[in-house]
C-alpha atoms as a PDB file:
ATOM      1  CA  UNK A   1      74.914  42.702 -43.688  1.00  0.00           C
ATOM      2  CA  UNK A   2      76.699  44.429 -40.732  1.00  0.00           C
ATOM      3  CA  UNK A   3      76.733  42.835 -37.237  1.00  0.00           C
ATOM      4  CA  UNK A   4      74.083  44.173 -34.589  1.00  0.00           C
ATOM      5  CA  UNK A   5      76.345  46.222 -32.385  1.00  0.00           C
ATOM      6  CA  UNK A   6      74.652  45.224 -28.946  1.00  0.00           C
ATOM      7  CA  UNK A   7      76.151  41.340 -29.823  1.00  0.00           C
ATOM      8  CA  UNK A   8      79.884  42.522 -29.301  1.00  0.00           C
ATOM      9  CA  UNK A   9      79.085  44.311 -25.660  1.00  0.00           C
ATOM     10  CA  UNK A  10      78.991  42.408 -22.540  1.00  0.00           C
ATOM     11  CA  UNK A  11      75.304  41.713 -21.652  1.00  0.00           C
ATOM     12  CA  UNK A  12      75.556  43.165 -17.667  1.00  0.00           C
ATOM     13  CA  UNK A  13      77.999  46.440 -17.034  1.00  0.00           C
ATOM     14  CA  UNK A  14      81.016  45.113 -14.559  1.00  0.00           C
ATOM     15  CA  UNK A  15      79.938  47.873 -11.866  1.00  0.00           C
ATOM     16  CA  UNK A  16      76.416  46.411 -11.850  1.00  0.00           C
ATOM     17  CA  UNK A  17      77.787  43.060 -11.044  1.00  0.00           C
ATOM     18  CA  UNK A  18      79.867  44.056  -8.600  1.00  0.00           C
ATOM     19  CA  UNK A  19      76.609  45.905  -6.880  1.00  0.00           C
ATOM     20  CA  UNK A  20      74.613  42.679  -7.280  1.00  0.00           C
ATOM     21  CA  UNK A  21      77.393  40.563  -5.500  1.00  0.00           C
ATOM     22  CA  UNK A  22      77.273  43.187  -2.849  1.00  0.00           C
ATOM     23  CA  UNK A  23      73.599  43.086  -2.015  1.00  0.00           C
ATOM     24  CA  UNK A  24      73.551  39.670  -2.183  1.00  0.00           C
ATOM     25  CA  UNK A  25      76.502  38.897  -0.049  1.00  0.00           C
ATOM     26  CA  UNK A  26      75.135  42.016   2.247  1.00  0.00           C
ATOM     27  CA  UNK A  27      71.906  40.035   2.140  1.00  0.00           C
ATOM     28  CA  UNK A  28      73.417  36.864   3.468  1.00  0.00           C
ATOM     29  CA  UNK A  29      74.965  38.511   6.021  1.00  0.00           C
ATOM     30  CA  UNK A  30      72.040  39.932   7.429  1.00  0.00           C
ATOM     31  CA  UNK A  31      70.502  36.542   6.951  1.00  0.00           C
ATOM     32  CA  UNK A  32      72.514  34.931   9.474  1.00  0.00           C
ATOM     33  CA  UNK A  33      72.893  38.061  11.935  1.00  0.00           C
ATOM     34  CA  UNK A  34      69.684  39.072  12.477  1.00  0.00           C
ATOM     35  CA  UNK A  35      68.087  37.867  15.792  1.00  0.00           C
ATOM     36  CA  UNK A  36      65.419  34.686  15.396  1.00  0.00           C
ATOM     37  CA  UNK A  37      62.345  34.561  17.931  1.00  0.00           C
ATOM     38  CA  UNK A  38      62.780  32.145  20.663  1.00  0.00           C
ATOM     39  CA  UNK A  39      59.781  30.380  19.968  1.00  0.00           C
ATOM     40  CA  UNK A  40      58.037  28.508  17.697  1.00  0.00           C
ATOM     41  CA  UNK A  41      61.630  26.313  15.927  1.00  0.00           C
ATOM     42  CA  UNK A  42      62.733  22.735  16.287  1.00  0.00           C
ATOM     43  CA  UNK A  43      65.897  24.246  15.280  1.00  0.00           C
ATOM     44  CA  UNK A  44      66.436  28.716  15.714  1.00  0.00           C
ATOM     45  CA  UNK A  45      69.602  28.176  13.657  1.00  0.00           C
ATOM     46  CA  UNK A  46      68.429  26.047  11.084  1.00  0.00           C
ATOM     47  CA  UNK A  47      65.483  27.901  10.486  1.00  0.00           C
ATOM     48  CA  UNK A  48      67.046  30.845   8.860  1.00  0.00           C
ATOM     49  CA  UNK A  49      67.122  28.618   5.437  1.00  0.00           C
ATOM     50  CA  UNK A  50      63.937  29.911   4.849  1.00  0.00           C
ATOM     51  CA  UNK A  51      65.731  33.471   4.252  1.00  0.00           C
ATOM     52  CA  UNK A  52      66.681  31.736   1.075  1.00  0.00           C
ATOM     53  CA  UNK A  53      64.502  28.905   0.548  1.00  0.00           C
ATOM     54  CA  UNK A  54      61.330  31.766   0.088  1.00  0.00           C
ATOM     55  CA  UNK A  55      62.836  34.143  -2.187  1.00  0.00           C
ATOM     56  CA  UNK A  56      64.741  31.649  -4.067  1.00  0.00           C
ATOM     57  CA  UNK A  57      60.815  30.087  -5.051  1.00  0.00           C
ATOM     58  CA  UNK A  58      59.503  33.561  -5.466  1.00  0.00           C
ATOM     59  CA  UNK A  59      62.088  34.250  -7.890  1.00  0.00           C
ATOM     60  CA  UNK A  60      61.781  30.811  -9.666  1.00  0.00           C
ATOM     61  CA  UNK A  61      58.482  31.657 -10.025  1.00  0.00           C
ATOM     62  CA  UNK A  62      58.565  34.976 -11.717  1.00  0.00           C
ATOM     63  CA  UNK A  63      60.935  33.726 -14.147  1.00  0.00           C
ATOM     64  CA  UNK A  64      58.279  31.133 -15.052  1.00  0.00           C
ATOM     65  CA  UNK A  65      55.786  33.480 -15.911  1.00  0.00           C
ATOM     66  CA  UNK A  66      58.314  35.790 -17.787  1.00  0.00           C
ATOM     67  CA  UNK A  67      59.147  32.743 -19.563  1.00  0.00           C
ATOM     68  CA  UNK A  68      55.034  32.630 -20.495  1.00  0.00           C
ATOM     69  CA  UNK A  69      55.137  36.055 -21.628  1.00  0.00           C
ATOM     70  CA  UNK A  70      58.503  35.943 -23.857  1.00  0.00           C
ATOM     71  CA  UNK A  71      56.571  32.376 -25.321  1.00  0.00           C
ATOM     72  CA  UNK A  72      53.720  34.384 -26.531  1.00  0.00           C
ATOM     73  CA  UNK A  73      55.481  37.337 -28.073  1.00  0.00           C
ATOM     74  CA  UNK A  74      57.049  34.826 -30.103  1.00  0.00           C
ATOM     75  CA  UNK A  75      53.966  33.414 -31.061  1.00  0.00           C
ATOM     76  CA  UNK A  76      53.096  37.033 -32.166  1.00  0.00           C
ATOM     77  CA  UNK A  77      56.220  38.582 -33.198  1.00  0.00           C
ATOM     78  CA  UNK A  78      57.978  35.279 -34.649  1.00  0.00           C
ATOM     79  CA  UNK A  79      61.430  37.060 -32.732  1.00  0.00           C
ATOM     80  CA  UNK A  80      64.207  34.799 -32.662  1.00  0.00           C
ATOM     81  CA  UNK A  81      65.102  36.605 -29.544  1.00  0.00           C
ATOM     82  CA  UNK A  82      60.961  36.401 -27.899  1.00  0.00           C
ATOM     83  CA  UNK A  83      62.149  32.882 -28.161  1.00  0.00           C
ATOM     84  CA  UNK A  84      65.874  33.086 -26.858  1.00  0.00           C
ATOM     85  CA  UNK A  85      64.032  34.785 -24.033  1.00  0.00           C
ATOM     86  CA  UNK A  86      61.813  32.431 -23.197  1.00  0.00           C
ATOM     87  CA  UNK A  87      64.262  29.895 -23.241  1.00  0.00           C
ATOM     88  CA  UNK A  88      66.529  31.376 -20.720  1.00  0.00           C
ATOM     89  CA  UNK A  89      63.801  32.402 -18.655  1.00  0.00           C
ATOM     90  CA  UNK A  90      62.404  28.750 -18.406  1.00  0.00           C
ATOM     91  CA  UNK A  91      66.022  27.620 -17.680  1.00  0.00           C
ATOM     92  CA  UNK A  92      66.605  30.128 -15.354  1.00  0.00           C
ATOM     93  CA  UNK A  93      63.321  29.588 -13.934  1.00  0.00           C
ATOM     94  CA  UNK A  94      64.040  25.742 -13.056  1.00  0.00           C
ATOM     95  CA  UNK A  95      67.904  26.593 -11.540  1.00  0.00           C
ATOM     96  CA  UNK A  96      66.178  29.204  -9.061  1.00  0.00           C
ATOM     97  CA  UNK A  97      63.282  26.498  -8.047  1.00  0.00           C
ATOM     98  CA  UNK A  98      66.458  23.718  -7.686  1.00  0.00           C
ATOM     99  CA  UNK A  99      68.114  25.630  -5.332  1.00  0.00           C
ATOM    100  CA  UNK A 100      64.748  26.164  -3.507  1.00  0.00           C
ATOM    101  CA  UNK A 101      64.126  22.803  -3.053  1.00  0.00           C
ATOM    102  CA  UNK A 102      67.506  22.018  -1.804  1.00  0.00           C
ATOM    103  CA  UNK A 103      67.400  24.846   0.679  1.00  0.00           C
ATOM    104  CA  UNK A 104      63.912  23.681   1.582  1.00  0.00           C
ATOM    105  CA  UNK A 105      65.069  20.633   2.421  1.00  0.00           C
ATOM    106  CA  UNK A 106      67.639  22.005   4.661  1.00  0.00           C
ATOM    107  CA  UNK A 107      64.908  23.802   6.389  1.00  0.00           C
ATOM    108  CA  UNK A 108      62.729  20.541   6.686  1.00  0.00           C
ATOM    109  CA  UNK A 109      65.705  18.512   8.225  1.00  0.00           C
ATOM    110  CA  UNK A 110      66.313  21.256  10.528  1.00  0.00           C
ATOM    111  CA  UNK A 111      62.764  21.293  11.893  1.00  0.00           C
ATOM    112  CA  UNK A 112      60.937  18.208  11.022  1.00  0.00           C
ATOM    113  CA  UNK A 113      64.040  15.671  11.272  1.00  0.00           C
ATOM    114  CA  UNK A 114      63.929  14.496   7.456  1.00  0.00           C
ATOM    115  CA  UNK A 115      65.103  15.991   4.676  1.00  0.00           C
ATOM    116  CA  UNK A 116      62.211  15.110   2.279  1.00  0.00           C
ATOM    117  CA  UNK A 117      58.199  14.407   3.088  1.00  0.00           C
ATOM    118  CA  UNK A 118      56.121  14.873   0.681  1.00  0.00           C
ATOM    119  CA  UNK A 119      54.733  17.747   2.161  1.00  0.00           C
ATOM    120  CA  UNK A 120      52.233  19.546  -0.250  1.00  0.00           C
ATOM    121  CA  UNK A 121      54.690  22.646  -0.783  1.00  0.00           C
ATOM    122  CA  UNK A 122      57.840  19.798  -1.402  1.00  0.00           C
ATOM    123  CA  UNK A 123      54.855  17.531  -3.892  1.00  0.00           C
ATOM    124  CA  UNK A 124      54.105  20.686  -5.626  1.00  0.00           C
ATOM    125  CA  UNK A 125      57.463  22.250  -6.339  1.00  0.00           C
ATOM    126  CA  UNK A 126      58.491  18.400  -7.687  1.00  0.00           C
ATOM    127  CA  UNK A 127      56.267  18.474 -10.391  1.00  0.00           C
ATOM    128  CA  UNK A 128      57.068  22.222 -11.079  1.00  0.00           C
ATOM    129  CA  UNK A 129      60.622  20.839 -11.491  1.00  0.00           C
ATOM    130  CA  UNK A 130      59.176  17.965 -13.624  1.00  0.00           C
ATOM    131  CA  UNK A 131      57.343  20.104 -15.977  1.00  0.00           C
ATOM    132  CA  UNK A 132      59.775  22.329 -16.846  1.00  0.00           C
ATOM    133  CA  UNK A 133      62.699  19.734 -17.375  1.00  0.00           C
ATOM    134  CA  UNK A 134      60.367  18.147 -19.633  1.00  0.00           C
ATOM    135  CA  UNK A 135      60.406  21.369 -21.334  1.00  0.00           C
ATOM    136  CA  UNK A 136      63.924  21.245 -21.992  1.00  0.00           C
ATOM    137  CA  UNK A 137      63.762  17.542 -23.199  1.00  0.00           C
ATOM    138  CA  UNK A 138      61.135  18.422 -25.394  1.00  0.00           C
ATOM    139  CA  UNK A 139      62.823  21.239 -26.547  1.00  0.00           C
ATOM    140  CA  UNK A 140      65.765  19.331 -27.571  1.00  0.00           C
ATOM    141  CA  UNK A 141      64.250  16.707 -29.219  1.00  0.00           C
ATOM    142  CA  UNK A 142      63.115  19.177 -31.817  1.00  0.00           C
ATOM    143  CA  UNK A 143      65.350  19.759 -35.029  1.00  0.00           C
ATOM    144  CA  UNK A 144      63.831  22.093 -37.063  1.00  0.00           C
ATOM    145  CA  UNK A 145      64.212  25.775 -35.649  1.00  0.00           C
ATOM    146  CA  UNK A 146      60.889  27.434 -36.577  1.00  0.00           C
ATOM    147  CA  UNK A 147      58.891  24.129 -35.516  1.00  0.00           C
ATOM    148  CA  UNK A 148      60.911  24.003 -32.043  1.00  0.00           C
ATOM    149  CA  UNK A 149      59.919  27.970 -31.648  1.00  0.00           C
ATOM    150  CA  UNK A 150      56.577  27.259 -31.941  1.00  0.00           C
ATOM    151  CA  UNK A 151      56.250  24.076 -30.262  1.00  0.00           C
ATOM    152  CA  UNK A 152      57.954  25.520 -27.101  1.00  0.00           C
ATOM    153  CA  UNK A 153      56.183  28.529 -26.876  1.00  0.00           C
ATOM    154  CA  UNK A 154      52.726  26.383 -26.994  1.00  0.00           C
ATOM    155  CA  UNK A 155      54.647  24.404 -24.073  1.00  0.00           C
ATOM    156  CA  UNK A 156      55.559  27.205 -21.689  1.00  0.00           C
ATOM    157  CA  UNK A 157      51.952  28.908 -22.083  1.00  0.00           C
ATOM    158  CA  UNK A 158      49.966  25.769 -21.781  1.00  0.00           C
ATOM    159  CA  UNK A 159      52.207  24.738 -18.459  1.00  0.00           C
ATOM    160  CA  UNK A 160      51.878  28.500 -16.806  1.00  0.00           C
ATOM    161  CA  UNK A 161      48.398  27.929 -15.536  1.00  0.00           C
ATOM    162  CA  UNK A 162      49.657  24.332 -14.118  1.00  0.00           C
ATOM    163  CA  UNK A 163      52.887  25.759 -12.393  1.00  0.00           C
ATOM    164  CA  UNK A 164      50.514  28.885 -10.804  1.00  0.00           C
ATOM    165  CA  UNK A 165      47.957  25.839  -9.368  1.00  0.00           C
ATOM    166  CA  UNK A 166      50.863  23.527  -7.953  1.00  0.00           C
ATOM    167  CA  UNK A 167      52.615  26.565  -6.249  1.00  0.00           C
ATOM    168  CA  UNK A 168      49.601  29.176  -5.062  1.00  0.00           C
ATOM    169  CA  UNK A 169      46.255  26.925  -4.338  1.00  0.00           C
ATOM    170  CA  UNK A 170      47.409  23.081  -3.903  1.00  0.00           C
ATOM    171  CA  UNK A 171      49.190  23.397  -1.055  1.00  0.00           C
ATOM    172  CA  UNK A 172      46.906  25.823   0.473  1.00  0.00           C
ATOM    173  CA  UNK A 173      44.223  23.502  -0.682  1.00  0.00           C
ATOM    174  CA  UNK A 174      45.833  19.799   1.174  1.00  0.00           C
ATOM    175  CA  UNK A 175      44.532  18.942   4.279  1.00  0.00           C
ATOM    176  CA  UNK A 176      47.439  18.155   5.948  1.00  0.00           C
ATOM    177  CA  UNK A 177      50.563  20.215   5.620  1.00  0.00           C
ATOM    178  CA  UNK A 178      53.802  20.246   7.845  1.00  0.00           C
ATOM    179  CA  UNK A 179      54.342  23.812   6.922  1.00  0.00           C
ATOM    180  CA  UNK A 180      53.480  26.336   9.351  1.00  0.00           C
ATOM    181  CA  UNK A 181      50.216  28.375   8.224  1.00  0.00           C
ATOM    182  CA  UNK A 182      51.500  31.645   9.467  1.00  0.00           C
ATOM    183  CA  UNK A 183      54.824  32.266   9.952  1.00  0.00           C
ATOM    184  CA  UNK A 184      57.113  33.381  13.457  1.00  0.00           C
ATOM    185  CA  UNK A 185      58.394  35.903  11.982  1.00  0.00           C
ATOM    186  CA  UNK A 186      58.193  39.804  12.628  1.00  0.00           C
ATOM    187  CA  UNK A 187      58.551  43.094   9.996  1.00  0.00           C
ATOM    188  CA  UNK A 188      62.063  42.550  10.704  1.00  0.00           C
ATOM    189  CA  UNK A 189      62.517  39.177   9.169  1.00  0.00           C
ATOM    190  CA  UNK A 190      60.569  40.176   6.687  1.00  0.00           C
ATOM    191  CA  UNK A 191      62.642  42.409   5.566  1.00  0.00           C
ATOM    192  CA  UNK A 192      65.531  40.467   5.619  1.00  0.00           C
ATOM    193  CA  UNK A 193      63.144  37.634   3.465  1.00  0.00           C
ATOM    194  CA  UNK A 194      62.356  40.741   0.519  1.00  0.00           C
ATOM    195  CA  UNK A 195      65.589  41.864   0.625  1.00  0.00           C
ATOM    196  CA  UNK A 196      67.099  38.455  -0.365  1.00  0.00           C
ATOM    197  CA  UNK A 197      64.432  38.326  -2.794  1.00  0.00           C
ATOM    198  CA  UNK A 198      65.578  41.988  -4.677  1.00  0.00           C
ATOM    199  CA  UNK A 199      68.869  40.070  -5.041  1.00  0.00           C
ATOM    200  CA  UNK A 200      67.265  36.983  -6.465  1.00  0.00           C
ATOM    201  CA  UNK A 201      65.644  38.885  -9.218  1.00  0.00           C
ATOM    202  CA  UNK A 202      68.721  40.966  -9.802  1.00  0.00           C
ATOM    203  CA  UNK A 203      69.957  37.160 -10.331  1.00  0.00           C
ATOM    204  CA  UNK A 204      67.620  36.240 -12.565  1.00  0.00           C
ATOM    205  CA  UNK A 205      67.721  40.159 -15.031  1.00  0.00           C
ATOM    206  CA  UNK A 206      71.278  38.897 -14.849  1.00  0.00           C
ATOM    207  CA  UNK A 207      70.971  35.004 -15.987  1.00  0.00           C
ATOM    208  CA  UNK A 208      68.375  36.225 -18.656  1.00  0.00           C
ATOM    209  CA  UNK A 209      71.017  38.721 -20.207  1.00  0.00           C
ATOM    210  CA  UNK A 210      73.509  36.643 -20.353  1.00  0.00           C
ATOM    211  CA  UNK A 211      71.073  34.112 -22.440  1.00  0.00           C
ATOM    212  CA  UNK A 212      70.060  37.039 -24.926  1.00  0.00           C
ATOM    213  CA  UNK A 213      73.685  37.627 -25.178  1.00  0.00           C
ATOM    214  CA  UNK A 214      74.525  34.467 -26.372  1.00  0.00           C
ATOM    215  CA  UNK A 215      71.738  34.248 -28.563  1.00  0.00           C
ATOM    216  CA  UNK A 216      72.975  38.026 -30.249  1.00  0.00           C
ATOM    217  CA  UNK A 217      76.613  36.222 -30.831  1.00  0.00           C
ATOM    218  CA  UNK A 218      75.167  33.062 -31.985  1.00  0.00           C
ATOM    219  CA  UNK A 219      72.671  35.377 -34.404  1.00  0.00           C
ATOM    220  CA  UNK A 220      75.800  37.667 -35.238  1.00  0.00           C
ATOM    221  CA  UNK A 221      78.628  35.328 -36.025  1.00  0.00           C
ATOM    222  CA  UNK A 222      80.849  36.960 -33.411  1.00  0.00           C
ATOM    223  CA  UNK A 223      82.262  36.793 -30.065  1.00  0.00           C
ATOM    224  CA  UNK A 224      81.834  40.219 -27.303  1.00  0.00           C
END
């Protein structure tokens, strides 16, 4: 049987890396340079982790639901590589919505003087994080290849619908939230925000390659 040729190239071309660390270095830049309203912040400085914090979650997010769809074309297809995919987009997924939540709670220190409050938007992105650890745990625990395919695909469409509630109507639904309901921003800022959120899903294309590069070796028997 001859080795699939795709396992022996790197999964991301070198110049596309290099344009990715560019935008999102550019992006972080701009981040920190671009003038903040004078109103409306506990702290103007502090404020700007939201450039991050935002598309960091939005990112996290779309992973999640990539994750969903890459669980149920294995269900269909029975792909080792459906289920590679869904894998690395669930792990990927949980690393984006970890470094939300820390630079969320940069933000809240900066403007509501403690770190952590069990805000709705902080309550709901916990159990986000919980359910998808669990789906690692769970995953692991699992010996038997085909049975851990299946089982984990069943896991990561059965928790979509719970991640898309915590993060979209829960905290719009709470009747108290320290969150802002509109934000003091201008076309401007957001610009800066969507920007740093294009880089964040250039992230994640990249994490997920990498993962379905791995898998190819593993499949193949051979190193890039």
């Amino acid at each position: 049987m001859s080795a699939d040729p795709s396992a022996a190239k790197p999964p991301v071309a070198p110049l596309a890396l290099l344009v990715l660390g560019l935008w999102i270095t550019g992006a972080a830049i701009w981040s920190f340079a671009v003038p903040m309203p004078q109103g409306g912040f506990r702290d103007i400085e502090g404020y700007r982790a939201v450039f991050f914090h935002v598309p960091l979650a939005w990112a996290g997010c779309v992973a999640f639901l990539v994750a969903a769809w890459q669980a149920a074309r294995f269900l269909l297809t029975r792909q080792p590589l459906a289920d590679a995919a869904a894998c690395g987009a669930a792990e990927s997924g949980l690393v984006l919505c970890l470094l939300a939540t820390l630079t969320g709670m940069i933000f809240a220190q900066s403007q509501w003087g403690k770190a952590w409050n069990w805000d709705p938007r902080q309550t709901s992105i916990f159990f986000v994080l919980l359910i998808y650890a669990a789906y690692l745990v769970f995953r692991q625990a699992v010996d038997d290849e085909a049975l851990r395919g299946r089982l984990s695909a069943s896991y990561l469409l059965l928790a979509v619908l719970p991640m898309l509630w915590l993060v979209a109507v829960f905290p719009r639904t709470a009747p108290v939230s320290l969150h802002p309901e509109k934000a003091p921003f201008d076309p401007l800022h957001w610009r800066v925000m969507f920007t740093n959120f294009a880089g964040m899903l250039g992230l994640l294309t990249v994490l997920l390659r990498y993962h379905l590069g791995i898998a190819r070796v593993r499949a193949a028997g051979e190193r890039w």
